[in-house]
C-alpha atoms as a PDB file:
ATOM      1  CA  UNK A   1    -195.964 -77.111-127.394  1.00  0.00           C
ATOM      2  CA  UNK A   2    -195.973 -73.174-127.842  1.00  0.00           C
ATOM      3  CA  UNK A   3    -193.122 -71.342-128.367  1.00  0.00           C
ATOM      4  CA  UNK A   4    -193.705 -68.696-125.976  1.00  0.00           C
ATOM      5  CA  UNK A   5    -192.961 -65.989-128.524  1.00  0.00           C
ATOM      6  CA  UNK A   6    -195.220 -63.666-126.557  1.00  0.00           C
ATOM      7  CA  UNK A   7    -192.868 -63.773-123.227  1.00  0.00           C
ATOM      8  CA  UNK A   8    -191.691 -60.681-122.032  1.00  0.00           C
ATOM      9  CA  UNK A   9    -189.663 -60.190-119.095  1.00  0.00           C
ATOM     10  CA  UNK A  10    -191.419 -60.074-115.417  1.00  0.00           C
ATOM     11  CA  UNK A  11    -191.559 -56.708-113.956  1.00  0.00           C
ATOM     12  CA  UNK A  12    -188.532 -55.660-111.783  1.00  0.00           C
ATOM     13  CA  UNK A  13    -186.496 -58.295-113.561  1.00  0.00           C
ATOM     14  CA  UNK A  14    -183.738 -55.209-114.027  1.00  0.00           C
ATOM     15  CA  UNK A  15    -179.957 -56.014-113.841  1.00  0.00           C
ATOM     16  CA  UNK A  16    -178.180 -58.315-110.767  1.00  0.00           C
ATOM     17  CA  UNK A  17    -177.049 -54.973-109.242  1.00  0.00           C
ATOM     18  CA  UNK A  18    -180.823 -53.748-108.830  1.00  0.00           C
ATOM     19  CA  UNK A  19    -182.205 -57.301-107.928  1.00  0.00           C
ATOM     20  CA  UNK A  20    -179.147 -57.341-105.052  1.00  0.00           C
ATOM     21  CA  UNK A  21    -180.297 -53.856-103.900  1.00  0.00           C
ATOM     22  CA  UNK A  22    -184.092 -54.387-103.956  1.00  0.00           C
ATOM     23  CA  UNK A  23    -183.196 -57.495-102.235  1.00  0.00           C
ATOM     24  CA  UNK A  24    -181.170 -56.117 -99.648  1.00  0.00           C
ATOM     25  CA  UNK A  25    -183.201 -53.301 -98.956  1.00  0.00           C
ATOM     26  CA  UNK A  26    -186.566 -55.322 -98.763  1.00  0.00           C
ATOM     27  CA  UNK A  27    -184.902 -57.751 -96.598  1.00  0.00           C
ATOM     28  CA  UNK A  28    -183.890 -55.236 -93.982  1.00  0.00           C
ATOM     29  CA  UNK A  29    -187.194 -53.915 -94.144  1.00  0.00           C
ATOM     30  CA  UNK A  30    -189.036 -56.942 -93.351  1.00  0.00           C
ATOM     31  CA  UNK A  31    -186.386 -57.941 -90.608  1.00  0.00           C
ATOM     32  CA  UNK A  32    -186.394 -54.731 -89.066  1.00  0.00           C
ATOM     33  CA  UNK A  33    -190.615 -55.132 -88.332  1.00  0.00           C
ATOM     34  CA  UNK A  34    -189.670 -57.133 -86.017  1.00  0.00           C
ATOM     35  CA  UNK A  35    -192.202 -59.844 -86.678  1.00  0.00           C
ATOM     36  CA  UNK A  36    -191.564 -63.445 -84.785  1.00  0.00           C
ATOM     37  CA  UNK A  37    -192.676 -65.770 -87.623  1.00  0.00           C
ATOM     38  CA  UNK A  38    -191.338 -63.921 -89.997  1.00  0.00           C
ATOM     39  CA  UNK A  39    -187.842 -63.572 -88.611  1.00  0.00           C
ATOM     40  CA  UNK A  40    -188.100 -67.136 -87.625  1.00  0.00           C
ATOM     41  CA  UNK A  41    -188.781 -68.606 -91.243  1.00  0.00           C
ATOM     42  CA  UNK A  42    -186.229 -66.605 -92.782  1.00  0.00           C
ATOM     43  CA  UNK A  43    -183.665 -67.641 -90.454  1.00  0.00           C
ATOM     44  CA  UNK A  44    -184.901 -71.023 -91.424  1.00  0.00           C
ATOM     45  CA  UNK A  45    -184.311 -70.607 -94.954  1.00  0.00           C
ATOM     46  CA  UNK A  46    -180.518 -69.631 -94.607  1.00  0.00           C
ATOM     47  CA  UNK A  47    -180.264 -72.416 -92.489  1.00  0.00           C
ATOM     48  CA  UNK A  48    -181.494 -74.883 -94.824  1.00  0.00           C
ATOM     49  CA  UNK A  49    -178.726 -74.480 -97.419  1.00  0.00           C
ATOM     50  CA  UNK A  50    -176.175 -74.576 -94.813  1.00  0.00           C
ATOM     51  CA  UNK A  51    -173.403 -77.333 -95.560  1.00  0.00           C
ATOM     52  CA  UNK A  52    -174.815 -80.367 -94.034  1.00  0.00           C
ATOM     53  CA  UNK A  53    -175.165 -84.321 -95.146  1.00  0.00           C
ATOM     54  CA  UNK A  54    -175.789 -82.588 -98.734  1.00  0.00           C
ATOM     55  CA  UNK A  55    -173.400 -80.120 -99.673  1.00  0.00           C
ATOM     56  CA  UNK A  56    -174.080 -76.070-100.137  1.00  0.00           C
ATOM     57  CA  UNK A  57    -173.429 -76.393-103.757  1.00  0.00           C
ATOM     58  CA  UNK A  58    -175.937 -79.598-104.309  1.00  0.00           C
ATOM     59  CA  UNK A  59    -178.276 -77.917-102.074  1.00  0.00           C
ATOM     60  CA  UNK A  60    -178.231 -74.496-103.855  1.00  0.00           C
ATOM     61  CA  UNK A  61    -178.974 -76.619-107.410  1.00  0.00           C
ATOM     62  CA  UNK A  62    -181.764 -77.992-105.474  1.00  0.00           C
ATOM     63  CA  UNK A  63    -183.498 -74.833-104.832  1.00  0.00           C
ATOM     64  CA  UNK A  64    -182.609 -73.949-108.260  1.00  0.00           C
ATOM     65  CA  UNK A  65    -184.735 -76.709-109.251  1.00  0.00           C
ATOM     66  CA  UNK A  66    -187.816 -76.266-107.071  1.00  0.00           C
ATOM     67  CA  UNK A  67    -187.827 -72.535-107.939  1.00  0.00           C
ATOM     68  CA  UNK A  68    -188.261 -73.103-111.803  1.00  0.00           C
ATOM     69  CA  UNK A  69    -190.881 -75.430-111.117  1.00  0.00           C
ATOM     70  CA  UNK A  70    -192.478 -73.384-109.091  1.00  0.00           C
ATOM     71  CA  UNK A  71    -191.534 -70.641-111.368  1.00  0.00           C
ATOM     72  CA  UNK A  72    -190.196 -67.476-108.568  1.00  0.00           C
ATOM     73  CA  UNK A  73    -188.137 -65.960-111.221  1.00  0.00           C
ATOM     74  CA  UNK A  74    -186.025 -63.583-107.641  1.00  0.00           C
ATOM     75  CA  UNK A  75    -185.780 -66.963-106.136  1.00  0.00           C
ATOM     76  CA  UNK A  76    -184.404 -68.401-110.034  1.00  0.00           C
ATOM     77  CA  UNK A  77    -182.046 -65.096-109.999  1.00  0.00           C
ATOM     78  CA  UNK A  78    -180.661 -66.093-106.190  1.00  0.00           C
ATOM     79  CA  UNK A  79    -180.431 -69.360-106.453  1.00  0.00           C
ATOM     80  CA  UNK A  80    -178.528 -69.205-110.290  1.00  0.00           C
ATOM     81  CA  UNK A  81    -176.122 -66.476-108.384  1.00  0.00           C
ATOM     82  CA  UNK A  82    -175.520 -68.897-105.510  1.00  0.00           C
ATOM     83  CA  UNK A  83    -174.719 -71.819-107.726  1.00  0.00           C
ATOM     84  CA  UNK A  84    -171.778 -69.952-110.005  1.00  0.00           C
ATOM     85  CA  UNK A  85    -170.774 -68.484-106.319  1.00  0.00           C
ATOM     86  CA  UNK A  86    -170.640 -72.338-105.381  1.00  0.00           C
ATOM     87  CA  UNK A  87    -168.937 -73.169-108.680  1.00  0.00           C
ATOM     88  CA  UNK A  88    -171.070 -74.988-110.684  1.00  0.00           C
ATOM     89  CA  UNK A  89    -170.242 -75.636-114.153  1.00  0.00           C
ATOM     90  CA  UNK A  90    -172.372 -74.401-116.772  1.00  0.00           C
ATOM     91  CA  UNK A  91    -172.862 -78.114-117.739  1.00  0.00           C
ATOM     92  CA  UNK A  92    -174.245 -79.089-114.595  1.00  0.00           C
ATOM     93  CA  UNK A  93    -176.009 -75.341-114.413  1.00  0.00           C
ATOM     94  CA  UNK A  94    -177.608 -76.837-117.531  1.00  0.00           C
ATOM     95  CA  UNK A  95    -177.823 -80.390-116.538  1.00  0.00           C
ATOM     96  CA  UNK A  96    -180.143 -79.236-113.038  1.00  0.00           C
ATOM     97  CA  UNK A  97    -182.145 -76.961-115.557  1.00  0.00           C
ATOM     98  CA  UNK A  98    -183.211 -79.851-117.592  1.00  0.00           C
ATOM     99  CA  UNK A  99    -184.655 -81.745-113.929  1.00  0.00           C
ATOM    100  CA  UNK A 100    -187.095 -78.622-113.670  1.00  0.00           C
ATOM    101  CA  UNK A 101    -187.930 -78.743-117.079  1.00  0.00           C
ATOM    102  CA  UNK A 102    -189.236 -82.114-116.607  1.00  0.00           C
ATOM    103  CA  UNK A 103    -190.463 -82.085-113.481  1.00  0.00           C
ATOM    104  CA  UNK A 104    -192.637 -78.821-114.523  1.00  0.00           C
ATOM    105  CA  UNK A 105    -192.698 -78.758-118.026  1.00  0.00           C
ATOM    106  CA  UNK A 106    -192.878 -76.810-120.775  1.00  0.00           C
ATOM    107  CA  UNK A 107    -194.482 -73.524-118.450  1.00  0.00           C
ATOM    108  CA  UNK A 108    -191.398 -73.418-117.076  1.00  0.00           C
ATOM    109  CA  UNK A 109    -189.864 -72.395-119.959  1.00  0.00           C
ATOM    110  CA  UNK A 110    -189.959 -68.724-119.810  1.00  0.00           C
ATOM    111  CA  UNK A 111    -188.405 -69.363-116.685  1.00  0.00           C
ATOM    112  CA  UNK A 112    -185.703 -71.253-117.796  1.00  0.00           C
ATOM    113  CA  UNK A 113    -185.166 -68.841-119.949  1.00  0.00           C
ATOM    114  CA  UNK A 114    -184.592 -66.118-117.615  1.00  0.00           C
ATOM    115  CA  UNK A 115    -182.447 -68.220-115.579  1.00  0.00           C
ATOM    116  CA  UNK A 116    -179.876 -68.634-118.457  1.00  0.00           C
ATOM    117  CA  UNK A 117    -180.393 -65.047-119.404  1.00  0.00           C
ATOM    118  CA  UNK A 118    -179.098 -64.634-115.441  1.00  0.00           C
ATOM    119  CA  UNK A 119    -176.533 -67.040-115.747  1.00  0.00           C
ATOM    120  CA  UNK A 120    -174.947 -65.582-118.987  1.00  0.00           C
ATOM    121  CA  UNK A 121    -175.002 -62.069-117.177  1.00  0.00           C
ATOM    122  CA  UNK A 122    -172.888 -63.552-114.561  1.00  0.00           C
ATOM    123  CA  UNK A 123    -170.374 -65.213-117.048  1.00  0.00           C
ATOM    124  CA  UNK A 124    -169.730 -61.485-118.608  1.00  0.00           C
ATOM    125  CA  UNK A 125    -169.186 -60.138-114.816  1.00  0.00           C
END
């Protein structure tokens, strides 16, 4: 297994204040076209981690999960902010890390990385 020595941060990765803002401001963007499908999927999206027969919190962990495996370091970055906003420990921060791991192996380490890099930012805030 490498060691990934030669990561470097993605582009735009930036502090939580500019991800919220770029995120904000793309967002409106996008809604604002107008667009029908568009609209409709990401009205779909919030609606999916809406308190249901899972909980918001286990359901936040879960997209936490699918986006290190499929390795959308802004989706990592939401999904890690939405989890401490839920309340999840650190140990089960680090317990839902270790399921990606697995499940995508050892590319997703970077990832991970990043994600604790995120979460550690948010423990200082």
């Amino acid at each position: 297994m490498s060691d990934h020595s030669h990561d470097t941060p993605h582009e735009g990765a930036g502090t939580l204040a500019e991800f919220r803002q770029f995120r904000e401001r793309m967002n409106k963007e996008i809604l604002d076209e107008g667009n029908l499908v568009v609209n409709r999927f990401f009205a779909l999206d919030g609606r999916a981690y809406e308190e249901g027969a899972l909980d918001v919190k286990t359901k936040e962990l879960l997209g936490l999960v699918a986006s290190l495996v499929l390795r959308c370091d802004d989706c990592i970055t939401y999904h890690v902010v939405r989890s401490r906003e839920e309340g999840v420990s650190r140990a089960e921060f680090f317990e839902t890390l270790s399921v990606g791991l697995v499940v995508g192996g050892s590319i997703t380490i970077p990832h991970l990385r990043r994600a604790v890099a995120r979460w550690s930012e948010l423990e200082t805030t």
